[in-house]
C-alpha atoms as a PDB file:
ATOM      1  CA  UNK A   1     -51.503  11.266  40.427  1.00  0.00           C
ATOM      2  CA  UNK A   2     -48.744  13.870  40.918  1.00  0.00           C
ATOM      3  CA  UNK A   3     -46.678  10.985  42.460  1.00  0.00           C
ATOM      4  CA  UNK A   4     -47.354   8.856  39.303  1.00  0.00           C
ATOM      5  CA  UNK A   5     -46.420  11.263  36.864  1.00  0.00           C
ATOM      6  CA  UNK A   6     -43.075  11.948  38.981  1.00  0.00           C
ATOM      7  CA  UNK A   7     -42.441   8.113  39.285  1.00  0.00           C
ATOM      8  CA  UNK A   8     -42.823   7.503  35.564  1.00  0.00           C
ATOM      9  CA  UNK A   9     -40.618  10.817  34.555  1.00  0.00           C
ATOM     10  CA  UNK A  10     -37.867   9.085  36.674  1.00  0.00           C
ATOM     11  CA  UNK A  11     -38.341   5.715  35.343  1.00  0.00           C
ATOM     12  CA  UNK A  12     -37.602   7.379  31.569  1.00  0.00           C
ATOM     13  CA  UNK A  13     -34.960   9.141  33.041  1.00  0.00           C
ATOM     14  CA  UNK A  14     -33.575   6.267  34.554  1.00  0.00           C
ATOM     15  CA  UNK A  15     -33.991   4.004  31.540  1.00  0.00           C
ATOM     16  CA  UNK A  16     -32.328   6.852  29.495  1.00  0.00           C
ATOM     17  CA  UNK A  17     -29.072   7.361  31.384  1.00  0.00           C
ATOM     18  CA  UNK A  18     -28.758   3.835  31.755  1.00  0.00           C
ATOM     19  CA  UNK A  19     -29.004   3.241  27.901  1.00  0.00           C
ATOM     20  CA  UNK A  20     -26.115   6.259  27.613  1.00  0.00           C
ATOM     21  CA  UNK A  21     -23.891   5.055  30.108  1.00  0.00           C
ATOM     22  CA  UNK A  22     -23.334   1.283  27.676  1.00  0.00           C
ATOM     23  CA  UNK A  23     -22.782   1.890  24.471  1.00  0.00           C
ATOM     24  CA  UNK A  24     -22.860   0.143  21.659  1.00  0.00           C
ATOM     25  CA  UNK A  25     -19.397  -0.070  20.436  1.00  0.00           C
ATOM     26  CA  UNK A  26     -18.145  -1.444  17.089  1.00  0.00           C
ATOM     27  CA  UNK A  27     -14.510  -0.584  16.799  1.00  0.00           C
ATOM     28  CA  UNK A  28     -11.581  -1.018  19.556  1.00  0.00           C
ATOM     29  CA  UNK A  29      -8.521   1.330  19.910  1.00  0.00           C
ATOM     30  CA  UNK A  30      -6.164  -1.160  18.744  1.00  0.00           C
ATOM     31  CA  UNK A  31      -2.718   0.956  18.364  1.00  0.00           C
ATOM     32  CA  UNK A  32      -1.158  -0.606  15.245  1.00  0.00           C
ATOM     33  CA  UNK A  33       2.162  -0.166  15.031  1.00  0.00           C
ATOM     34  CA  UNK A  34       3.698   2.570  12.066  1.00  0.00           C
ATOM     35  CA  UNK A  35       4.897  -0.772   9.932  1.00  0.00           C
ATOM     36  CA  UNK A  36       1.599  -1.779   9.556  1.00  0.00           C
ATOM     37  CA  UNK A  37      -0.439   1.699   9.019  1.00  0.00           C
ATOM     38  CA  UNK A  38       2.093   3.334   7.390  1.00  0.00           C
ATOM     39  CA  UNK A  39       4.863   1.224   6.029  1.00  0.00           C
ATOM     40  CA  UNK A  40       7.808   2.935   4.952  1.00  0.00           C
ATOM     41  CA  UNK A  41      11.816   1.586   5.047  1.00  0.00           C
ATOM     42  CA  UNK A  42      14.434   4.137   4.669  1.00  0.00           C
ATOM     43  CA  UNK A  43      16.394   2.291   1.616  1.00  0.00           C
ATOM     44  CA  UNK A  44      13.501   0.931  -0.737  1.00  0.00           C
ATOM     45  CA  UNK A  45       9.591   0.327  -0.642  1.00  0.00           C
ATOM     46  CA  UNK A  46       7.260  -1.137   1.900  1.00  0.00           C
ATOM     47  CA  UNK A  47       4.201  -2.464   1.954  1.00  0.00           C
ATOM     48  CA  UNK A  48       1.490  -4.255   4.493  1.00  0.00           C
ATOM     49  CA  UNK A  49      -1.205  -6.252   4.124  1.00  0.00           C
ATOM     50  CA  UNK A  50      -3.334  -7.962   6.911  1.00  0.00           C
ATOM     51  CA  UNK A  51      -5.804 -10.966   6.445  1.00  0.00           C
ATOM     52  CA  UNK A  52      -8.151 -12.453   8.842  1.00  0.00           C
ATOM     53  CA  UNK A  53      -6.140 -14.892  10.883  1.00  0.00           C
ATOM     54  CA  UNK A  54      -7.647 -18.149  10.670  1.00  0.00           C
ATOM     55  CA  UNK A  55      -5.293 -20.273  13.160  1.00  0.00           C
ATOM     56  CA  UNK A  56      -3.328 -21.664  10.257  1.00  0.00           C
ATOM     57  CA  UNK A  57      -0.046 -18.875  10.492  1.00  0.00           C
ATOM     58  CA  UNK A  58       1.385 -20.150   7.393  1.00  0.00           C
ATOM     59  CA  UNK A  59      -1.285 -20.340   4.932  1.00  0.00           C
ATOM     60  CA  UNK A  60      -2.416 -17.156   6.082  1.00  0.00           C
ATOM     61  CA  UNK A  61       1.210 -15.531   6.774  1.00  0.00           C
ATOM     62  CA  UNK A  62       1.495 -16.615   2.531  1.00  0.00           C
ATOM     63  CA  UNK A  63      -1.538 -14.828   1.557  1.00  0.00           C
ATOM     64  CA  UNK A  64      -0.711 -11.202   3.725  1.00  0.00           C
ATOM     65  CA  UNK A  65       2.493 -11.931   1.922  1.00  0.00           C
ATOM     66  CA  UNK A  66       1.296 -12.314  -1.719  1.00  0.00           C
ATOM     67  CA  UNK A  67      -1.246  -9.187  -1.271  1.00  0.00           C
ATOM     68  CA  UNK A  68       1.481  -7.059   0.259  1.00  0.00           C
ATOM     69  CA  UNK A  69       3.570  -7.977  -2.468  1.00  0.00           C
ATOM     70  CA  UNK A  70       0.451  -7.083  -5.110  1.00  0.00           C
ATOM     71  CA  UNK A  71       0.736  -3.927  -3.896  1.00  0.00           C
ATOM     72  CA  UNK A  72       4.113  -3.403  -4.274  1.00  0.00           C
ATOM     73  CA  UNK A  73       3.683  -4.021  -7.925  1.00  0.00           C
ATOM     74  CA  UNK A  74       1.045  -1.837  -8.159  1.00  0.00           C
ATOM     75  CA  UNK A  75       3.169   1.034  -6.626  1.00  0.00           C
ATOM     76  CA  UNK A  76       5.850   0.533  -9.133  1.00  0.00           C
ATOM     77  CA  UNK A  77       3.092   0.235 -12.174  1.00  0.00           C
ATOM     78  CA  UNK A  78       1.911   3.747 -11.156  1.00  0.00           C
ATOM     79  CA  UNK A  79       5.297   5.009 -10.279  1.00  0.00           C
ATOM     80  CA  UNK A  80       6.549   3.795 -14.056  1.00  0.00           C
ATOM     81  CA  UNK A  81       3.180   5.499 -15.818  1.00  0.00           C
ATOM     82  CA  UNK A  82       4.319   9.036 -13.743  1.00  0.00           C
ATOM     83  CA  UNK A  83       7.294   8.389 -15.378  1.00  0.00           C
ATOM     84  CA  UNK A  84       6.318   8.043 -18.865  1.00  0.00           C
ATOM     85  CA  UNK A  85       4.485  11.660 -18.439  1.00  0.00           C
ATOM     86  CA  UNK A  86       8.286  13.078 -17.641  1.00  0.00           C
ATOM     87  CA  UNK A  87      10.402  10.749 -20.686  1.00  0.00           C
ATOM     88  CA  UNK A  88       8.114  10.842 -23.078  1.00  0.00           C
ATOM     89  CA  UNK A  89       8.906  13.531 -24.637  1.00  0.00           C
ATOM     90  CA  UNK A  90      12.750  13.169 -24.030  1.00  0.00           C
ATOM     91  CA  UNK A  91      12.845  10.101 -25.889  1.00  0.00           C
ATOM     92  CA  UNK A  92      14.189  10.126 -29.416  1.00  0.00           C
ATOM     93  CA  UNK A  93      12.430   7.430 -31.039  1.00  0.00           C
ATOM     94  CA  UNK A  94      10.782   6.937 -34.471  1.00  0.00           C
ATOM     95  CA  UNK A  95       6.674   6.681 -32.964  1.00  0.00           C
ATOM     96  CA  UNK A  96       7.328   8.943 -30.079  1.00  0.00           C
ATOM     97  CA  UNK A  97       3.199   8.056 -29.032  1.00  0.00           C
ATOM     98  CA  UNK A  98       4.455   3.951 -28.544  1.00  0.00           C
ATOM     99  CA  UNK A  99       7.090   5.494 -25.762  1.00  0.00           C
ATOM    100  CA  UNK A 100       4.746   5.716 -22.766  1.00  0.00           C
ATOM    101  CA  UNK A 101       2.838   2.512 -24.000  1.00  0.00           C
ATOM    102  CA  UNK A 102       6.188   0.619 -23.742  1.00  0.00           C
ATOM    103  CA  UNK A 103       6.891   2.117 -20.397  1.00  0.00           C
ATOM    104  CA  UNK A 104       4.340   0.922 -18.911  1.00  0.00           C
ATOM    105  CA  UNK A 105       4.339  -2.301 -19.935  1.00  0.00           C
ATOM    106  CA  UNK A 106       8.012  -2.936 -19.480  1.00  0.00           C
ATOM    107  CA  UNK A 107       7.147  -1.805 -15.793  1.00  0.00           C
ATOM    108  CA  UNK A 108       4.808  -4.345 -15.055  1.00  0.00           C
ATOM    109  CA  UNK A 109       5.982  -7.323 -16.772  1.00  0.00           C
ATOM    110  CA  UNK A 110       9.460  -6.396 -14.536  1.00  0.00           C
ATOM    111  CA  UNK A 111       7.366  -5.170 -11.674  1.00  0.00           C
ATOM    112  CA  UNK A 112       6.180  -8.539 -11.600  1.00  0.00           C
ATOM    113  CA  UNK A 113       9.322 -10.125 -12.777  1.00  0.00           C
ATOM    114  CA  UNK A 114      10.967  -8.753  -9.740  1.00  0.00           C
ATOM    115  CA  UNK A 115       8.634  -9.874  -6.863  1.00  0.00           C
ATOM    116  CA  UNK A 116      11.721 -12.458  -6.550  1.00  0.00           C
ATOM    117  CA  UNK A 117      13.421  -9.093  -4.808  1.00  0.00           C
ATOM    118  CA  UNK A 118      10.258  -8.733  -2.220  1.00  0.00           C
ATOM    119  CA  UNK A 119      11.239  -9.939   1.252  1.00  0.00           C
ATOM    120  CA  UNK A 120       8.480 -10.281   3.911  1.00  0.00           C
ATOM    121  CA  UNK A 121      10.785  -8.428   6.951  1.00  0.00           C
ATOM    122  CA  UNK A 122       7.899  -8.477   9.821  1.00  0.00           C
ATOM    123  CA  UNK A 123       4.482 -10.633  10.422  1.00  0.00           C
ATOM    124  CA  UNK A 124       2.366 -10.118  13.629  1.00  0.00           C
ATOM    125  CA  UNK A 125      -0.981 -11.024  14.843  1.00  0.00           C
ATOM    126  CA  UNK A 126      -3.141  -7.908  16.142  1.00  0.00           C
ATOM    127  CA  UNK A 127      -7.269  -8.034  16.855  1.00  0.00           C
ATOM    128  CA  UNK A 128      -9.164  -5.511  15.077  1.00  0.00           C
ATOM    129  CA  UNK A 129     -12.629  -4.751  15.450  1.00  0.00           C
ATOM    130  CA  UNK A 130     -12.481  -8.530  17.488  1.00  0.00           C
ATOM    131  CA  UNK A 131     -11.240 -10.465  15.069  1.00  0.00           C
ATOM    132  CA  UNK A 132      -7.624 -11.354  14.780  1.00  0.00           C
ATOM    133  CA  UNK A 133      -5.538 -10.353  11.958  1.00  0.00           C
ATOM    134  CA  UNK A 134      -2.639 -11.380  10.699  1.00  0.00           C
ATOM    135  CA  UNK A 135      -0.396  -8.392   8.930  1.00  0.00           C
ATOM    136  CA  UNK A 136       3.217  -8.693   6.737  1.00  0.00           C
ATOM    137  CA  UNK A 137       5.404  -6.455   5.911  1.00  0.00           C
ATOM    138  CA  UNK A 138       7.024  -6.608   2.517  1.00  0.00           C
ATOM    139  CA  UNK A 139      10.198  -5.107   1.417  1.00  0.00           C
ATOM    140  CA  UNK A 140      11.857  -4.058  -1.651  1.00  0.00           C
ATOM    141  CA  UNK A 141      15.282  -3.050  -1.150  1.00  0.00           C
ATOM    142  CA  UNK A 142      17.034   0.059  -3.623  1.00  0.00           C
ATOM    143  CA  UNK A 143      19.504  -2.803  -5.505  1.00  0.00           C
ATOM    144  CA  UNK A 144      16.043  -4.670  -6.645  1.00  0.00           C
ATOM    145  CA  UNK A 145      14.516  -1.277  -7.563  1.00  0.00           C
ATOM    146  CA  UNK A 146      18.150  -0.017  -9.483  1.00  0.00           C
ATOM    147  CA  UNK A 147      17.105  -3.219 -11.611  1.00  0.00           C
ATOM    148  CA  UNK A 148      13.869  -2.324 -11.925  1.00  0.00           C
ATOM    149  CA  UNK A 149      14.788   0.795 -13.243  1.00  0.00           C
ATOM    150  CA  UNK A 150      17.339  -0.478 -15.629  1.00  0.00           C
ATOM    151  CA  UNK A 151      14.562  -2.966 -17.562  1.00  0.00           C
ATOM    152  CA  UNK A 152      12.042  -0.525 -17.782  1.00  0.00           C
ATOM    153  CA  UNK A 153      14.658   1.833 -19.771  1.00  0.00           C
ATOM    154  CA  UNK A 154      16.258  -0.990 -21.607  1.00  0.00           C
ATOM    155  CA  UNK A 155      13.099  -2.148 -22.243  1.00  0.00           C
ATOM    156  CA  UNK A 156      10.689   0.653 -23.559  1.00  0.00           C
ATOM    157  CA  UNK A 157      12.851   1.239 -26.314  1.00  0.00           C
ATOM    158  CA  UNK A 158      13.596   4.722 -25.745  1.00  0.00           C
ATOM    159  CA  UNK A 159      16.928   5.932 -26.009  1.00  0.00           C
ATOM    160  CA  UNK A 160      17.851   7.169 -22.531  1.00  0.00           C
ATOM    161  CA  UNK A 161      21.428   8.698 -21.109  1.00  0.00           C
ATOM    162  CA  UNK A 162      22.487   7.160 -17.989  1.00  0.00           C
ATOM    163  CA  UNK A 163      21.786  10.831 -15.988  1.00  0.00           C
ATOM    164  CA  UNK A 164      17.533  10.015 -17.163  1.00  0.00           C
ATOM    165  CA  UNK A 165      18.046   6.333 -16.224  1.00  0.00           C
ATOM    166  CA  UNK A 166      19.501   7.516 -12.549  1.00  0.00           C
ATOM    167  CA  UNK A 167      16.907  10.035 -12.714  1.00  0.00           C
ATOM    168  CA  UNK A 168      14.161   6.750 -13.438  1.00  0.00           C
ATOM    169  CA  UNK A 169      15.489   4.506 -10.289  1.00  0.00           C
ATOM    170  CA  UNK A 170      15.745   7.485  -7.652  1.00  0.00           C
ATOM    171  CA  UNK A 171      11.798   8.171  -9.058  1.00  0.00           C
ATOM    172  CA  UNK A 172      10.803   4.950  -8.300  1.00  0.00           C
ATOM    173  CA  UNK A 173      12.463   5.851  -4.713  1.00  0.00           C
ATOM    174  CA  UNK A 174      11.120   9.459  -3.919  1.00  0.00           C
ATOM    175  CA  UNK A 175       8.259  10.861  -1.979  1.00  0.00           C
ATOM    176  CA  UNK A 176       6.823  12.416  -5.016  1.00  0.00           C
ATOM    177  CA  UNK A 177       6.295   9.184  -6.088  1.00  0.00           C
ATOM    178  CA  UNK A 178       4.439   8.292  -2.790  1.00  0.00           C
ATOM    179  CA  UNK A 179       2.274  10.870  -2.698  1.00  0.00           C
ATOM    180  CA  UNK A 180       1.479  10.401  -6.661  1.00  0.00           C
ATOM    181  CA  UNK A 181       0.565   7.074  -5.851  1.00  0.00           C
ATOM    182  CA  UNK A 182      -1.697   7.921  -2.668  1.00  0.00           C
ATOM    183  CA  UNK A 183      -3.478  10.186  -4.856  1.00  0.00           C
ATOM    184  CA  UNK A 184      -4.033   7.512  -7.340  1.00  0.00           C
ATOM    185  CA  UNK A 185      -5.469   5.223  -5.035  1.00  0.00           C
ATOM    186  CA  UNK A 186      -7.384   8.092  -3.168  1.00  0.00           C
ATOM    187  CA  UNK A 187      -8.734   8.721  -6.591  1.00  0.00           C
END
């Protein structure tokens, strides 16, 4: 009996340690390159976007490229309404409340308008979580985003020096305007 009992703790034992020493994993440790986690370019914005890759590069080459470049707009649509919070009450208009309105509409009808600018710089095929994907990165250099800048002024109908309209395009470049936008999305 004693010989039973020890036999069947060291079967559980056994069966134990062999269940810990395979498990069950779900993710890899796929190192991504920096372009695709955190995409950044010295002289404009970047974004990536990655899509299942489906063995047809171009189709799905175009869609990482039309997401990334969603994204991009959206950056510039929340950059614009962090804008309006600073000019709107700079402006010297006759319905100051219709200022941030038309900032933020100017910015993403030209936001839009300016995807033309968007380049797709880098496109690579990495496996995640075993599945291929195929990730873009998009580009918007500073001479599109100095026009950006310019429309949304000229636009919103709010009479701006050229020191606030500088002031607009090297917002649409900074940090701040990163980190205001992380929070957004965070958010």
């Amino acid at each position: 009996m004693n010989l039973l009992k020890c036999l069947s703790i060291g079967l559980v034992i056994a069966s134990l340690a062999a269940c810990s020493s395979n498990p069950n994993k779900s993710t890899t440790n796929t190192k991504l390159p920096d372009w695709v986690t955190m995409p950044n370019i010295e002289d404009g914005l970047a974004e990536s976007a990655c899509v299942p890759f489906s063995g047809q590069f171009t189709i799905d080459r175009d869609q990482a490229t039309a997401l990334a470049r969603n994204n991009l707009v959206q950056q510039i649509e929340i950059k614009a309404a962090s804008l309006t919070k600073t000019f709107a009450h700079k402006t010297d208009t006759k319905d100051g409340s219709n200022v941030g309105a038309n900032f933020e509409t100017s910015a993403r009808q030209i936001a839009e308008a300016t995807l033309r600018g968007t380049k797709a710089e880098r496109a690579d095929i990495f496996e995640l979580n075993k599945q291929q994907q195929l990730c873009v990165l998009v580009t918007l250099r500073d001479q599109s985003l100095d026009i950006i800048a310019d429309q949304i002024a000229t636009q919103s109908g709010a009479t701006l020096s050229s020191d606030d309209k500088r002031v607009i395009a090297e917002e649409l470049k900074a940090k701040k305007g990163q980190q205001e936008l992380q929070r957004a999305i965070d958010n």
